[in-house]
N, C-alpha and C. Protein backbone atom coordinates (compact mmCIF):
# COMPACT_ATOMS: atom_id res chain seq x y z
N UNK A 1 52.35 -32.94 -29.56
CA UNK A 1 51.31 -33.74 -30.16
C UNK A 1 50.31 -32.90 -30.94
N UNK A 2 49.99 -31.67 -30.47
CA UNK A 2 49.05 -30.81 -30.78
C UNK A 2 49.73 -30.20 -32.43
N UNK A 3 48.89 -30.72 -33.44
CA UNK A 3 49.75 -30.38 -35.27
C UNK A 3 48.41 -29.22 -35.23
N UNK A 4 48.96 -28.56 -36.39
CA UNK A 4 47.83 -27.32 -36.83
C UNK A 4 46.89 -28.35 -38.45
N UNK A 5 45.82 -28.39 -38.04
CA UNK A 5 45.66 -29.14 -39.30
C UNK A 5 45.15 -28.70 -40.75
N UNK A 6 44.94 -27.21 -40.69
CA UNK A 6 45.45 -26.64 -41.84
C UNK A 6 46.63 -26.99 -42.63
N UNK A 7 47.76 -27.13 -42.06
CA UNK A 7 48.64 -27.19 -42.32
C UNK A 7 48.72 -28.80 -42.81
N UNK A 8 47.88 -29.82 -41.88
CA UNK A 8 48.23 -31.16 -42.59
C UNK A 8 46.94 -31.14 -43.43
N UNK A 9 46.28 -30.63 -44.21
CA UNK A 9 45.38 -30.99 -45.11
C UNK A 9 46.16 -29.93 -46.20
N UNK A 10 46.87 -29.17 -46.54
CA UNK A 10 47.69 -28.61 -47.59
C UNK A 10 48.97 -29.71 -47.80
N UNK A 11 49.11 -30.14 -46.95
CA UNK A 11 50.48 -31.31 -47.23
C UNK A 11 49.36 -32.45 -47.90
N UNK A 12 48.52 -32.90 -47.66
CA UNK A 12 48.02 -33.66 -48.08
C UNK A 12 47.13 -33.75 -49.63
N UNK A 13 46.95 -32.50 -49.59
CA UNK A 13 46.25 -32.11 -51.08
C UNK A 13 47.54 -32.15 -52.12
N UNK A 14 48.69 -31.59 -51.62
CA UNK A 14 50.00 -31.42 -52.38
C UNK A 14 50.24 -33.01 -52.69
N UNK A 15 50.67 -33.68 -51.48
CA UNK A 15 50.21 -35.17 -51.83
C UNK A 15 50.05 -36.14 -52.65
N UNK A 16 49.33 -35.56 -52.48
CA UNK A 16 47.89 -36.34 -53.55
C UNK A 16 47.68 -35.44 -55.03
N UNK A 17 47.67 -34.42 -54.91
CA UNK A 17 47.65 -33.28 -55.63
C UNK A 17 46.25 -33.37 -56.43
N UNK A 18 45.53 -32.98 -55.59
CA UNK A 18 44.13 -32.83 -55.49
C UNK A 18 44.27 -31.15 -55.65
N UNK A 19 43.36 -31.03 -56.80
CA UNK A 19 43.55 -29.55 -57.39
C UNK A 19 42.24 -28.99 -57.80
N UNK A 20 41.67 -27.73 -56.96
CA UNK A 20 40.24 -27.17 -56.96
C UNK A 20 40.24 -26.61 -58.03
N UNK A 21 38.81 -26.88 -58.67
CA UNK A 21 38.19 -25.90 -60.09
C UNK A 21 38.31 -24.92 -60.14
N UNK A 22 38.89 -24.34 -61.10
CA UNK A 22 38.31 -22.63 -61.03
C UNK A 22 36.70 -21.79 -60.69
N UNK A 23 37.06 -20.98 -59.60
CA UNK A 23 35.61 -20.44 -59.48
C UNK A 23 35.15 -21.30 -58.51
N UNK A 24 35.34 -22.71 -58.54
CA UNK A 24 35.11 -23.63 -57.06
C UNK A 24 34.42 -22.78 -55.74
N UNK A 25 35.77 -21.79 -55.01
CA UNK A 25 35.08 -21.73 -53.70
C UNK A 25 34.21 -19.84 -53.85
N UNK A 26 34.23 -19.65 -55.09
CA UNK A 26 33.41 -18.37 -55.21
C UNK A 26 31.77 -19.01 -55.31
N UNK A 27 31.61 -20.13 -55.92
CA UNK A 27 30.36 -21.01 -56.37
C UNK A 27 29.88 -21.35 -54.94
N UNK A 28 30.78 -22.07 -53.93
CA UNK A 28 30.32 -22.17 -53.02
C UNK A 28 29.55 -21.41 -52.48
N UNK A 29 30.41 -19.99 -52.42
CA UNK A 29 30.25 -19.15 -51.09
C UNK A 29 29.11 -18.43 -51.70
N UNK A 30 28.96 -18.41 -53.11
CA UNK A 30 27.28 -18.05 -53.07
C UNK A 30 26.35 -18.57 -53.31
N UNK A 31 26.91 -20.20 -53.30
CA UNK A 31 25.29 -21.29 -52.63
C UNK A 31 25.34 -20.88 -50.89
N UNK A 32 26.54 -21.03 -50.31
CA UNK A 32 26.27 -20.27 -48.76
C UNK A 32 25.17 -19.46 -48.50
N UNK A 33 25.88 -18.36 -49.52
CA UNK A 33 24.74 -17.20 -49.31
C UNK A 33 23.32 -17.45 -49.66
N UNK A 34 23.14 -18.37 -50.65
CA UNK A 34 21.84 -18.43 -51.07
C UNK A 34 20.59 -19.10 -49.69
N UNK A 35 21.72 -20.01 -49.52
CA UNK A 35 21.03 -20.78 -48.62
C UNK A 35 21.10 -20.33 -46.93
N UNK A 36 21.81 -19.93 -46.65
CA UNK A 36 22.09 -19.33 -45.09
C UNK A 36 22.00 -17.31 -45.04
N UNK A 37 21.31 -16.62 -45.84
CA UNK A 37 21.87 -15.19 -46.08
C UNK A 37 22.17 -14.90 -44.62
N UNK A 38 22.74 -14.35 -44.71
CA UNK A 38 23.10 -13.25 -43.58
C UNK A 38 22.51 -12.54 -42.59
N UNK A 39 21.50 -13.31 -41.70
CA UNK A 39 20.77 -11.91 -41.12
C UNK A 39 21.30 -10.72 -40.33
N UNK A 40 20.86 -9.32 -40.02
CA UNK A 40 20.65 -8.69 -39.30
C UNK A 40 21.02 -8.74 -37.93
N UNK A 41 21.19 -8.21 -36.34
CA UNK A 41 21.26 -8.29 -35.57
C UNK A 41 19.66 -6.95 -35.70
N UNK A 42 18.61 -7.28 -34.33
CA UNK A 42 18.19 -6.43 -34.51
C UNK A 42 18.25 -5.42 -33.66
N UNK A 43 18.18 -3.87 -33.97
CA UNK A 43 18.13 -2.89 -33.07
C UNK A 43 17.77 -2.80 -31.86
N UNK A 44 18.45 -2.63 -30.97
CA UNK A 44 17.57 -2.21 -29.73
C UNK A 44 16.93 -0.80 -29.06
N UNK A 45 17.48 -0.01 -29.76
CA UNK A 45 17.60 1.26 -29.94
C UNK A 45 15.77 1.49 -29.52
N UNK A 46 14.84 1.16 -30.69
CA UNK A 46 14.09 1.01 -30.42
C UNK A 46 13.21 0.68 -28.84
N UNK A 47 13.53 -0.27 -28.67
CA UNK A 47 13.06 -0.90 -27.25
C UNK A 47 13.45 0.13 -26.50
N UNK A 48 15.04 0.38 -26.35
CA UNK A 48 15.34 1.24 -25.46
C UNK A 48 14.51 3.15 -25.51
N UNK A 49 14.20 3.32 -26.23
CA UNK A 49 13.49 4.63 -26.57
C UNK A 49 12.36 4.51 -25.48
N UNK A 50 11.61 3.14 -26.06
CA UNK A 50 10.29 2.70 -25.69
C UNK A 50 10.28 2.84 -23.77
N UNK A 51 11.08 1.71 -23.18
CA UNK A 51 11.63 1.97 -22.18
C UNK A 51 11.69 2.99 -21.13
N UNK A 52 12.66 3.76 -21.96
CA UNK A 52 12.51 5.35 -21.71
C UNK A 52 11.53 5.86 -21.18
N UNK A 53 10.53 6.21 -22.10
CA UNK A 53 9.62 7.06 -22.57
C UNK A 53 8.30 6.12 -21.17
N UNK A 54 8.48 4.93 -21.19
CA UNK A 54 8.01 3.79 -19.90
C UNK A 54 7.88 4.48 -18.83
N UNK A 55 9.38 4.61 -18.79
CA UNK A 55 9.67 5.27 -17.03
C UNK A 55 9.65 6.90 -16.78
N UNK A 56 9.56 7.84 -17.63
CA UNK A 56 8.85 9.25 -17.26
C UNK A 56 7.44 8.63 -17.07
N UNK A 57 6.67 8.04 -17.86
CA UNK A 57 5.39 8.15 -18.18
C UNK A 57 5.04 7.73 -16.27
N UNK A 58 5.61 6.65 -16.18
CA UNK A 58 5.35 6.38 -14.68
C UNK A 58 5.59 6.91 -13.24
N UNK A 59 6.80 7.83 -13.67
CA UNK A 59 7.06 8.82 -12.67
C UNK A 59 6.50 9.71 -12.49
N UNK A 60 5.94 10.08 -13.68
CA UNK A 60 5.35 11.34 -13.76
C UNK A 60 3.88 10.95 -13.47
N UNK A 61 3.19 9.71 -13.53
CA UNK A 61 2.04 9.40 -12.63
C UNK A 61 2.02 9.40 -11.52
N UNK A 62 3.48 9.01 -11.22
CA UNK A 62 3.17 9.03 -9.81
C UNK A 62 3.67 10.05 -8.99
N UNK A 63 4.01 11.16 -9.29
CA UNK A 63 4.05 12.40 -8.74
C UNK A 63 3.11 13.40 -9.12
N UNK A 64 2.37 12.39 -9.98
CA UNK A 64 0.90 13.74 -10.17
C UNK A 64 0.01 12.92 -8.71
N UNK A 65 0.12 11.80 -9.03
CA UNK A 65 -0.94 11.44 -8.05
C UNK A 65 -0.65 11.80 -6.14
N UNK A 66 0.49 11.96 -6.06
CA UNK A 66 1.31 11.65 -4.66
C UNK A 66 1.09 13.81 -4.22
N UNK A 67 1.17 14.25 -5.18
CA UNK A 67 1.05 15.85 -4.72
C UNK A 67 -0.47 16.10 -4.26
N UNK A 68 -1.53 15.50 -4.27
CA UNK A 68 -2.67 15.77 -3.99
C UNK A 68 -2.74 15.09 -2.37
N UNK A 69 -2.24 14.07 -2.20
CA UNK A 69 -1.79 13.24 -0.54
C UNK A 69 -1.45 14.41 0.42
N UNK A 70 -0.28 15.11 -0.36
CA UNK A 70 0.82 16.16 0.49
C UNK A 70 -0.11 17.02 1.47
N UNK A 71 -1.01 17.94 0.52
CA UNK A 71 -1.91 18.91 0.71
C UNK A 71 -2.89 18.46 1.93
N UNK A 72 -3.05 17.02 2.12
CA UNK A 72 -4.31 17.12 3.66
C UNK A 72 -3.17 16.94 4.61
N UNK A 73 -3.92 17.49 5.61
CA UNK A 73 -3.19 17.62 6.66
C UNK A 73 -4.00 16.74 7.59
N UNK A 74 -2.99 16.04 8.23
CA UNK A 74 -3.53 14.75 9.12
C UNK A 74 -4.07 15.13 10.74
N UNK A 75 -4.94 14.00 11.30
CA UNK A 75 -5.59 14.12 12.25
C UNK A 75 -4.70 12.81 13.34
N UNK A 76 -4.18 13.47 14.32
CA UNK A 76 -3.47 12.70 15.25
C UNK A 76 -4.35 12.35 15.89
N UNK A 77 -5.25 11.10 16.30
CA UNK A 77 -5.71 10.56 17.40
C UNK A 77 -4.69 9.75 18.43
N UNK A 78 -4.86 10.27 20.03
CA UNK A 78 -4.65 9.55 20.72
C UNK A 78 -4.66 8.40 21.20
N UNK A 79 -3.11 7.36 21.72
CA UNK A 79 -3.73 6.10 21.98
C UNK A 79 -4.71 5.77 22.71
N UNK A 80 -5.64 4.38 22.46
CA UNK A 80 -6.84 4.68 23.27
C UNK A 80 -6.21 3.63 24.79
N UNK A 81 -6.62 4.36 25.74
CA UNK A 81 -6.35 3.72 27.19
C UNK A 81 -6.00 2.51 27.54
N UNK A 82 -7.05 2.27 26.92
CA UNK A 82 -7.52 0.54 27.20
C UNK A 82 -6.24 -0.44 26.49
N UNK A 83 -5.38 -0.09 25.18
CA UNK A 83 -4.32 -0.71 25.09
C UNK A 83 -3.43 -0.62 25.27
N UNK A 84 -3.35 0.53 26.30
CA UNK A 84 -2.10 0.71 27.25
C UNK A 84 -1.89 -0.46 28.05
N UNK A 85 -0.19 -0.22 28.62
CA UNK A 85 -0.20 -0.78 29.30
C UNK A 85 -0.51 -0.99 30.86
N UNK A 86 -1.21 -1.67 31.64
CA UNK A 86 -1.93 -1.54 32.81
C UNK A 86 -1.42 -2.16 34.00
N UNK A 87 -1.30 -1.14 35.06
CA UNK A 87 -1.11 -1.63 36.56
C UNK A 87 -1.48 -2.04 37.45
N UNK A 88 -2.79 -2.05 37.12
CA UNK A 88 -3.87 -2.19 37.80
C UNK A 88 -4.70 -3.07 37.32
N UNK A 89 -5.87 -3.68 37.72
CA UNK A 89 -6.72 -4.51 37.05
C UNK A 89 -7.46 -3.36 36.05
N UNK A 90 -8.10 -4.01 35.05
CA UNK A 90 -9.21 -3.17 34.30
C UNK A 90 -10.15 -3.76 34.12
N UNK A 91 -11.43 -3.54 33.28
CA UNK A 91 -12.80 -4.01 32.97
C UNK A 91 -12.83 -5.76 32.48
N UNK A 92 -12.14 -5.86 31.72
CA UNK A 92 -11.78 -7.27 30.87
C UNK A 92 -11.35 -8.03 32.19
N UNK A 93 -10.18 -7.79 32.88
CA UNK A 93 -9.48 -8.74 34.37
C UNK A 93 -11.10 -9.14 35.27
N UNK A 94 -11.72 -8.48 34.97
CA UNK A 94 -12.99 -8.81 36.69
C UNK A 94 -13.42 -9.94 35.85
N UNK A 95 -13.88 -10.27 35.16
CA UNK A 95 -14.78 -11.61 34.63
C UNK A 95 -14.64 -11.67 32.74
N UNK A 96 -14.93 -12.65 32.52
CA UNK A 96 -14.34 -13.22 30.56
C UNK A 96 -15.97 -12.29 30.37
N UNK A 97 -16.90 -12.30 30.83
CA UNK A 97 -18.19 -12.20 29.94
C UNK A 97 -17.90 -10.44 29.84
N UNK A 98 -17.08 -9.56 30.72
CA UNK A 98 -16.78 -8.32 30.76
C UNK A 98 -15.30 -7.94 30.00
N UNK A 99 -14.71 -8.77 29.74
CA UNK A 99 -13.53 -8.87 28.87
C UNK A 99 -14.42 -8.66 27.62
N UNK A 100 -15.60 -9.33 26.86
CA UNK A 100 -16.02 -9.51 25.98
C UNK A 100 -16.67 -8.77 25.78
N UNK A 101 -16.99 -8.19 26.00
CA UNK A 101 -18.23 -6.02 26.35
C UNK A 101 -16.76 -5.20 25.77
N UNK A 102 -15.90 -5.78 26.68
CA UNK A 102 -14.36 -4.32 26.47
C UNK A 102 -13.55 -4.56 25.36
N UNK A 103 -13.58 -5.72 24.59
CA UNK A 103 -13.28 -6.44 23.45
C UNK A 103 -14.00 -5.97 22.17
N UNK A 104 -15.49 -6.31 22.28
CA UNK A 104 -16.44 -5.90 21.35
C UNK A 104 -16.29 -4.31 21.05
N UNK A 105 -16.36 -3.54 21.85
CA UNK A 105 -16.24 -2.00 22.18
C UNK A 105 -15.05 -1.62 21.59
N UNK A 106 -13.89 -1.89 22.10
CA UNK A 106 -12.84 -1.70 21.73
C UNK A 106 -12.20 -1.72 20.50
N UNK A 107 -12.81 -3.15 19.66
CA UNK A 107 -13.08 -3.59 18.49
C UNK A 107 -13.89 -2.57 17.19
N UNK A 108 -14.69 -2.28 17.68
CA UNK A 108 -15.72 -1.55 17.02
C UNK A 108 -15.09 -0.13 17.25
N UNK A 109 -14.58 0.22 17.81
CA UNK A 109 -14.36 1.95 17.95
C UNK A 109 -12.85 2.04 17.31
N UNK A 110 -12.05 0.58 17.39
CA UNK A 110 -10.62 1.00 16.14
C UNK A 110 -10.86 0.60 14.88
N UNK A 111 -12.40 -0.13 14.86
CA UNK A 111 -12.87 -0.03 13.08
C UNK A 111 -13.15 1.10 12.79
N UNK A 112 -13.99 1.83 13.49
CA UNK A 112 -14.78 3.24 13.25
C UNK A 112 -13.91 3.99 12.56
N UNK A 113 -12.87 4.03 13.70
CA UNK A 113 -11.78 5.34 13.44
C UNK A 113 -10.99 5.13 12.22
N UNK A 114 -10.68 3.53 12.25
CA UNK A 114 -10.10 3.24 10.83
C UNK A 114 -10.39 3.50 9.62
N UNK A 115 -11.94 3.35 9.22
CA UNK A 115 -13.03 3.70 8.38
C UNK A 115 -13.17 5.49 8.10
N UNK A 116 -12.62 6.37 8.88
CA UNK A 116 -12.98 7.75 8.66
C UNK A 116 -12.68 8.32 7.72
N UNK A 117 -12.85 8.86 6.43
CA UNK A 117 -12.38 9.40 5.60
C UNK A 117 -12.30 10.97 5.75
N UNK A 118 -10.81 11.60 5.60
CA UNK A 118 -10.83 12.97 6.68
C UNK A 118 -10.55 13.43 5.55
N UNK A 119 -11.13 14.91 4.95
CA UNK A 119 -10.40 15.28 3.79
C UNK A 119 -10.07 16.88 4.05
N UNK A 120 -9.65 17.81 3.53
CA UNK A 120 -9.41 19.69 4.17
C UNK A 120 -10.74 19.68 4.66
N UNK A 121 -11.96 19.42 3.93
CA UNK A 121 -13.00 20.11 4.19
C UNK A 121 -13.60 19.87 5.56
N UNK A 122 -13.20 18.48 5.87
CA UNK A 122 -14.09 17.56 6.88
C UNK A 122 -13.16 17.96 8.17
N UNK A 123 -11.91 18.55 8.18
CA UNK A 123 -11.05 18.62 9.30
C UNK A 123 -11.50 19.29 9.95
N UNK A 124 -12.14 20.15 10.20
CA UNK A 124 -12.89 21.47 11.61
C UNK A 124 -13.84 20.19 12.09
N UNK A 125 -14.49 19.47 11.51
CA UNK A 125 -15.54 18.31 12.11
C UNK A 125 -15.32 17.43 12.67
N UNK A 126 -13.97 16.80 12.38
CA UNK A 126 -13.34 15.65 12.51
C UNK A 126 -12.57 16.14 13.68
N UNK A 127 -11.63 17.08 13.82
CA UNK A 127 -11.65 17.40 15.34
C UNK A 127 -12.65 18.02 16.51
N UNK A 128 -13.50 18.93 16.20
CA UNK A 128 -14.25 18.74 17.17
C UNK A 128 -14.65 17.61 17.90
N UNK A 129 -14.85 16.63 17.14
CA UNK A 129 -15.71 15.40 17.66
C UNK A 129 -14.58 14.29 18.44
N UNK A 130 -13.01 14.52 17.72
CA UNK A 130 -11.71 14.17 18.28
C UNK A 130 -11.86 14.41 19.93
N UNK A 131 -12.04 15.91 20.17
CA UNK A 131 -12.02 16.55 21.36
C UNK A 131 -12.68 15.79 22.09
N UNK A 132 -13.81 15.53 21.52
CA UNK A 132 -14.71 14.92 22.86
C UNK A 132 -14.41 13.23 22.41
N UNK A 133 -14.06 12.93 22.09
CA UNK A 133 -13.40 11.51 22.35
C UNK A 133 -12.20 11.55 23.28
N UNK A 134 -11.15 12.29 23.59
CA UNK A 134 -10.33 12.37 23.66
C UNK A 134 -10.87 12.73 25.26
N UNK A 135 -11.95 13.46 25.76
CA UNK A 135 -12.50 13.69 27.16
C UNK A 135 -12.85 12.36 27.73
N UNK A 136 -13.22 11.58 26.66
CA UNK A 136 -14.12 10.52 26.93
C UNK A 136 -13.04 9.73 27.44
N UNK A 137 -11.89 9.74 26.95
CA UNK A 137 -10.87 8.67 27.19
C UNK A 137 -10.24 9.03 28.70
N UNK A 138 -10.07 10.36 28.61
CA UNK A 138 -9.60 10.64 29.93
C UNK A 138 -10.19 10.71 31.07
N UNK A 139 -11.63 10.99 30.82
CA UNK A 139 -12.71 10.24 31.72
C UNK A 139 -12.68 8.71 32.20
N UNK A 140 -12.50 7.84 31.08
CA UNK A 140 -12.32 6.48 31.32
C UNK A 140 -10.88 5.90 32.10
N UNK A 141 -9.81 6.61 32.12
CA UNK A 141 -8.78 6.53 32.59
C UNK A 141 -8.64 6.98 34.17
N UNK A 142 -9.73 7.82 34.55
CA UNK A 142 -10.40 8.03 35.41
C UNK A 142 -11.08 7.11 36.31
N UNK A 143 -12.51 6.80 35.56
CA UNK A 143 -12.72 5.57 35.98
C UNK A 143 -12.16 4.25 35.83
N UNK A 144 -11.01 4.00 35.77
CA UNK A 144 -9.90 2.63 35.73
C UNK A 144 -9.50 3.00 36.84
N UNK A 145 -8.86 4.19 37.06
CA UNK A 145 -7.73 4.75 37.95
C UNK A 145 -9.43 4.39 39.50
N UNK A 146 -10.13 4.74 39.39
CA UNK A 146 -11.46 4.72 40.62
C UNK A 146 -11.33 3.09 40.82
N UNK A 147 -11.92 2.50 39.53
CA UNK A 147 -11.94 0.63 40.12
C UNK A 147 -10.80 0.21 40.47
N UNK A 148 -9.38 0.86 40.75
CA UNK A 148 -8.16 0.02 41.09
C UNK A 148 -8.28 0.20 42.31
N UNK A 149 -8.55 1.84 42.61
CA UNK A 149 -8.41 2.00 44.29
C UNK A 149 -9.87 1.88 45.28
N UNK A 150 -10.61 1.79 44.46
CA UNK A 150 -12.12 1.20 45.32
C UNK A 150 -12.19 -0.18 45.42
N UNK A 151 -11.90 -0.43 43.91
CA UNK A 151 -12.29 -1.75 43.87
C UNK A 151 -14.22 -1.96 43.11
N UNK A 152 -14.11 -3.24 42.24
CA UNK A 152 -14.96 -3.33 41.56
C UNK A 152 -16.42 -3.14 42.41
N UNK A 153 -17.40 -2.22 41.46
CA UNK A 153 -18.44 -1.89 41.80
C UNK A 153 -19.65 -2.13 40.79
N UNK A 154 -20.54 -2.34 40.80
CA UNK A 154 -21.86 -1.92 39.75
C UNK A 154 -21.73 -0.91 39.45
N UNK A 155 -21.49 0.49 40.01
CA UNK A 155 -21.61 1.62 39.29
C UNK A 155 -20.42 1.66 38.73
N UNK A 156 -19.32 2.10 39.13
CA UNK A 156 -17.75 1.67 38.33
C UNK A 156 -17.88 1.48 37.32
N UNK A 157 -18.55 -0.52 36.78
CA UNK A 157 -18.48 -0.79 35.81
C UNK A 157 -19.46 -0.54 34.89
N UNK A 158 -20.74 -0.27 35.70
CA UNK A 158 -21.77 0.64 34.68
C UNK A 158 -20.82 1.83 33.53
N UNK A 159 -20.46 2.63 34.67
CA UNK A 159 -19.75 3.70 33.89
C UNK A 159 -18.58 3.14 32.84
N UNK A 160 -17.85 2.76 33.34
CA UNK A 160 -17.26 2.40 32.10
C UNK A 160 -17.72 1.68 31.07
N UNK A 161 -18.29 0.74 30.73
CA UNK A 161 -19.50 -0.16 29.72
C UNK A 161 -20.03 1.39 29.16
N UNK A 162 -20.55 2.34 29.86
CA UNK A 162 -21.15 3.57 29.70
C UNK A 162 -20.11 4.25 28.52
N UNK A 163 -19.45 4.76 28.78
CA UNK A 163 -18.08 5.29 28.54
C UNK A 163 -17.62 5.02 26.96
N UNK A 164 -17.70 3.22 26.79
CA UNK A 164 -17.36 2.79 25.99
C UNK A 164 -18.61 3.00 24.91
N UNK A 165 -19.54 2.59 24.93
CA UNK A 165 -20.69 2.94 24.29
C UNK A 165 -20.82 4.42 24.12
N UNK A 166 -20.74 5.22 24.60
CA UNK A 166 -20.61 6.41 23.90
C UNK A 166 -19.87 7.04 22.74
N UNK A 167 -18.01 6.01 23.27
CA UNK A 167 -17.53 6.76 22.23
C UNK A 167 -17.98 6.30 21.38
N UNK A 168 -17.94 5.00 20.85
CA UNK A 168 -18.46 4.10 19.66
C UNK A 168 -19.48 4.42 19.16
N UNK A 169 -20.59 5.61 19.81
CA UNK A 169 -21.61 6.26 19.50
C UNK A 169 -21.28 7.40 18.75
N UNK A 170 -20.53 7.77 19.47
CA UNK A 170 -19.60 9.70 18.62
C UNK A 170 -19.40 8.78 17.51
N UNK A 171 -17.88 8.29 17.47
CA UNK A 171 -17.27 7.85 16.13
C UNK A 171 -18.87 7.47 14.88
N UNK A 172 -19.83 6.75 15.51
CA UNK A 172 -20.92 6.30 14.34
C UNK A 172 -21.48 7.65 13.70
N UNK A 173 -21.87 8.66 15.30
CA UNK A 173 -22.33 10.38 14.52
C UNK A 173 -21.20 10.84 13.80
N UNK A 174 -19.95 10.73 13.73
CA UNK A 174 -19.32 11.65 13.40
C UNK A 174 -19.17 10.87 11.47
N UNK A 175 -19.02 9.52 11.85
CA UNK A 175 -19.28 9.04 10.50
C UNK A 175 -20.36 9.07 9.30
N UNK A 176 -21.32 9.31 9.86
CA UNK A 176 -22.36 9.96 9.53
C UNK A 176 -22.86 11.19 9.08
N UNK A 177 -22.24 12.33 10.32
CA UNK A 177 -22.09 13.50 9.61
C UNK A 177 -21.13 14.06 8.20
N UNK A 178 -20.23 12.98 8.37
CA UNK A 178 -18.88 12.87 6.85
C UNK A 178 -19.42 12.80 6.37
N UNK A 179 -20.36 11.34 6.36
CA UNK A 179 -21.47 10.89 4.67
C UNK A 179 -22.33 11.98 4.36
N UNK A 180 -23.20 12.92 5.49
CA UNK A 180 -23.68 13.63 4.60
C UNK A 180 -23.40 14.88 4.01
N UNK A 181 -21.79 15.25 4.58
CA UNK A 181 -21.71 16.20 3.85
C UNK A 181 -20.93 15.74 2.55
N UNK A 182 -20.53 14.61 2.46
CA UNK A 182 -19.93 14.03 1.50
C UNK A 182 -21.15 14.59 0.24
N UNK A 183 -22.45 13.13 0.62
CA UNK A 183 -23.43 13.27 0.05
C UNK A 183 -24.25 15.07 -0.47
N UNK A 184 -23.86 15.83 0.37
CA UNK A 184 -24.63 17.33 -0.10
C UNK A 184 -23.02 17.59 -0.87
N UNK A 185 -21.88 17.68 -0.68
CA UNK A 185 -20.77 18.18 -1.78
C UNK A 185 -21.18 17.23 -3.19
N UNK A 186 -21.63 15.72 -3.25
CA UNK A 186 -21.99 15.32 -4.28
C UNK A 186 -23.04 16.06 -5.16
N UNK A 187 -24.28 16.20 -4.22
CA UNK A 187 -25.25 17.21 -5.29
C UNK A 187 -25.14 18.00 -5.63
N UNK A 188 -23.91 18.84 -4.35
CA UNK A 188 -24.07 20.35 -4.88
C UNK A 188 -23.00 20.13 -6.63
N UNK A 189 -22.25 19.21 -6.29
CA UNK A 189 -21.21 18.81 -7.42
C UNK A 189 -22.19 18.49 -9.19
N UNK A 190 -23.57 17.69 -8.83
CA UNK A 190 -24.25 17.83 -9.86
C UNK A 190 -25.18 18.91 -10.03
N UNK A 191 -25.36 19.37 -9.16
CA UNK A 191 -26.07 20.55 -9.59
C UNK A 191 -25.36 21.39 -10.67
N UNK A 192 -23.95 21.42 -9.99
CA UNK A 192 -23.06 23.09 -10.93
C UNK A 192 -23.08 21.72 -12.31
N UNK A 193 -23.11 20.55 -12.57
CA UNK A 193 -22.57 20.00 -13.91
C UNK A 193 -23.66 20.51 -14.38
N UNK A 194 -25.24 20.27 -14.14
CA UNK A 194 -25.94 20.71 -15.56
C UNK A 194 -26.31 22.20 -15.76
């Protein structure tokens, strides 16, 4: 069923004998052109250069920026006690209004630490003051380890409430002492500009 119909429109011109002008389909084909020219495909070459030149530019930002990270050397703080896991009762278990003292505390001293900005210079400072947090904790682990096997006391929990307020006291001095040496490396920084 399938005819080629080239083939039946030449039988049919013969036919009929329907016979094209001279110059006919040259006339056409350059009203074609006049009217449809030819475009271009355009380069991509271009783009792709562009591209290119994209992705050093960005690598190479970001290995300028990532080599200055390498160089500090980090400050390991210990987990703090209190979110360990416990065998014993602790400060929060005796009553909700003492849960909410060891909550608040607790709260405030993993903002502190979060907040520290440690840089080469600040590291001899930033551990010293580590150290004695790090007494403080094992002191407090101390007094946990005292209220399990005594059993809850006023002084007990004085001390620990105690305990906790201190460190949260270090971490505020030690944040403090950062700012101002931050603040004296700033002046001394404008001083040498003018």
């Amino acid at each position: 069923m399938a005819q080629d119909l080239r083939k039946l429109f030449e039988e049919e011109c013969k036919k009929e004998g329907y016979v094209m002008t001279e110059g006919h389909e040259k006339r056409f084909m350059e009203l074609l052109d006049r009217e449809l020219p030819t475009k271009r495909k355009p380069s991509f070459l271009i783009l792709k250069i562009a591209a290119a030149i994209l992705v050093l530019v960005g690598m190479g930002t970001f290995m300028y920026t990532n080599r200055e990270v390498k160089n500090i050397k980090t400050t390991i703080v210990e987990k703090d006690p209190i979110m360990e896991t416990k065998t014993g009762i602790s400060l929060g278990d005796l009553s909700p209004d003492l849960k909410k003292v060891e909550n608040y505390y607790v709260a405030n001293i993993n903002l502190e630490l979060s907040k520290l900005n440690i840089s080469g210079e600040t590291k001899e400072l930033v551990d010293s003051y580590m150290e004695r947090l790090s007494e403080l904790n094992v002191e407090y682990k101390t007094l946990n380890t005292e209220l399990n096997q005594i059993g809850p006391n006023d002084q007990t929990i004085s001390a620990l409430i105690k305990n906790l307020q201190l460190r949260l006291q270090l971490l505020q001095k030690l944040k403090k002492n950062l700012n101002e040496v931050q603040s004296s490396k700033n002046e001394q920084y404008e001083t040498n500009a003018i």
